[in-house]
Protein backbone atom coordinates (compact mmCIF):
# COMPACT_ATOMS: atom_id res chain seq x y z
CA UNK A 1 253.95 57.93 138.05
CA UNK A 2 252.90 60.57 135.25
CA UNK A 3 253.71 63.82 136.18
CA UNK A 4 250.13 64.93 135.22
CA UNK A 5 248.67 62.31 138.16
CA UNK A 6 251.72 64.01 140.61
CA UNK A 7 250.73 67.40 139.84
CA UNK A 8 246.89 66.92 139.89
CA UNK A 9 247.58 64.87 143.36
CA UNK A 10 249.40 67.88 145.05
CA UNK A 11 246.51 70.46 143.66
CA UNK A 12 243.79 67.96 145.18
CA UNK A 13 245.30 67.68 148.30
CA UNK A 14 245.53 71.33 148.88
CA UNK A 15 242.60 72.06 147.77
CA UNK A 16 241.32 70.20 150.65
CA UNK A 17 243.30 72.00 153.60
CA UNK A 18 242.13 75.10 151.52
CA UNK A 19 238.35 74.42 152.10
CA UNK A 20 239.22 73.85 155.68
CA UNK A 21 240.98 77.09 155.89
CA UNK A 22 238.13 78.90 154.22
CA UNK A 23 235.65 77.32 156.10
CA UNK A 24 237.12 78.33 159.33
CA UNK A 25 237.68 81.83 157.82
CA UNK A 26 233.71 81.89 156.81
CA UNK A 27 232.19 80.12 160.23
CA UNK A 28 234.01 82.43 162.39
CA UNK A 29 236.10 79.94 163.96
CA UNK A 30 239.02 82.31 164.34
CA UNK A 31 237.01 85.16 166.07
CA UNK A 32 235.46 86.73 163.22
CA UNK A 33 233.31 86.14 159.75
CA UNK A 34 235.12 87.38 156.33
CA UNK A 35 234.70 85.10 153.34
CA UNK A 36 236.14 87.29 151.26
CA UNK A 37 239.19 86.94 153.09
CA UNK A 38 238.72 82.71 152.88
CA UNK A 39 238.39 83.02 149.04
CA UNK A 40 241.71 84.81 149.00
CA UNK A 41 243.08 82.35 151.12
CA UNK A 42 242.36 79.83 149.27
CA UNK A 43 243.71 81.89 146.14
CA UNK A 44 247.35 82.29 147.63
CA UNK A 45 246.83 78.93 148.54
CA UNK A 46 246.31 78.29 144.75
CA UNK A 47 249.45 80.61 143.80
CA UNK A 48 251.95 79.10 146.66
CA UNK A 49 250.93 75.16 145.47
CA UNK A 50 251.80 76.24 141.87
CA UNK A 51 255.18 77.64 142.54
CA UNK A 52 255.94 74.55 144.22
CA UNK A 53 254.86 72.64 141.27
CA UNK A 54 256.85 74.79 138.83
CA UNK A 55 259.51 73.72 140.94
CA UNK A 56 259.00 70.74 141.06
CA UNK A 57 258.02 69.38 137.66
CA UNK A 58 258.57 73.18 135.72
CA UNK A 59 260.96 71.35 132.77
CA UNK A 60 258.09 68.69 131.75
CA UNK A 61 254.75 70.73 132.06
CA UNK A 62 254.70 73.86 129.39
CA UNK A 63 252.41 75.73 128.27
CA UNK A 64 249.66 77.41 130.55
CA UNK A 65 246.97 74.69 129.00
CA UNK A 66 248.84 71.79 130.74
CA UNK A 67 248.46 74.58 134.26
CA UNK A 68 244.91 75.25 133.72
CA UNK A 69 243.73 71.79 133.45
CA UNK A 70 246.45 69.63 135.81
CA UNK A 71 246.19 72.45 138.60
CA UNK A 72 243.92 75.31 138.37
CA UNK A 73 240.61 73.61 137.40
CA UNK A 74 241.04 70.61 139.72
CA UNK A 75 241.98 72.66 142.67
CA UNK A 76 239.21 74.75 141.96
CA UNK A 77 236.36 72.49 142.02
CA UNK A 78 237.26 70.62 144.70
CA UNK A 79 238.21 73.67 146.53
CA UNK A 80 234.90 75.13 145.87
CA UNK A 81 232.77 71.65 146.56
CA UNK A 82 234.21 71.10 149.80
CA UNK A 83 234.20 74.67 150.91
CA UNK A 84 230.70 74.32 150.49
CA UNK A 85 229.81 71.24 151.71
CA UNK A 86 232.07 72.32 154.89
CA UNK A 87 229.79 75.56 155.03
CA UNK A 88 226.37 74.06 155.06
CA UNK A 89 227.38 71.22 157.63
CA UNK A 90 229.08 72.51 160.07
């Protein structure tokens, strides 16, 4: 597999345990309300994923371009969407 479609895959799936964690952090479901404190979960969340991935694949991704748009941006919006989505519904 390309290591773009690896690196994208990791950032997806974390995003998704991210909106989880920031959901609970925003419905309360740990005793109290602070989304503040969900979006900076969700932001070390961002920060521990791309260590791993600099690990992982750090000799054949370069440049902060390649970052943005194989982790950052993808993690993001999905991050953001499902947080949502997760907030309204529940």
């Amino acid at each position: 597999m390309d290591t773009t479609v690896k690196v994208v895959s990791i950032h997806l799936v974390a995003a998704i345990v991210a909106a989880f964690i920031s959901v609970s952090f925003s419905l309360g479901w740990l005793g109290f309300k602070n989304e503040a404190l969900a979006f900076v979960a969700g932001l070390i969340i961002l920060y521990v994923i791309g260590q791993v991935c600099q690990n992982l694949f750090g000799e054949e991704i370069k440049g902060f371009s390649a970052w943005l748009w194989d982790g950052i941006l993808p993690f993001a919006f999905c991050w953001f969407i499902l947080w949502t989505i997760l907030f309204n519904y529940l």
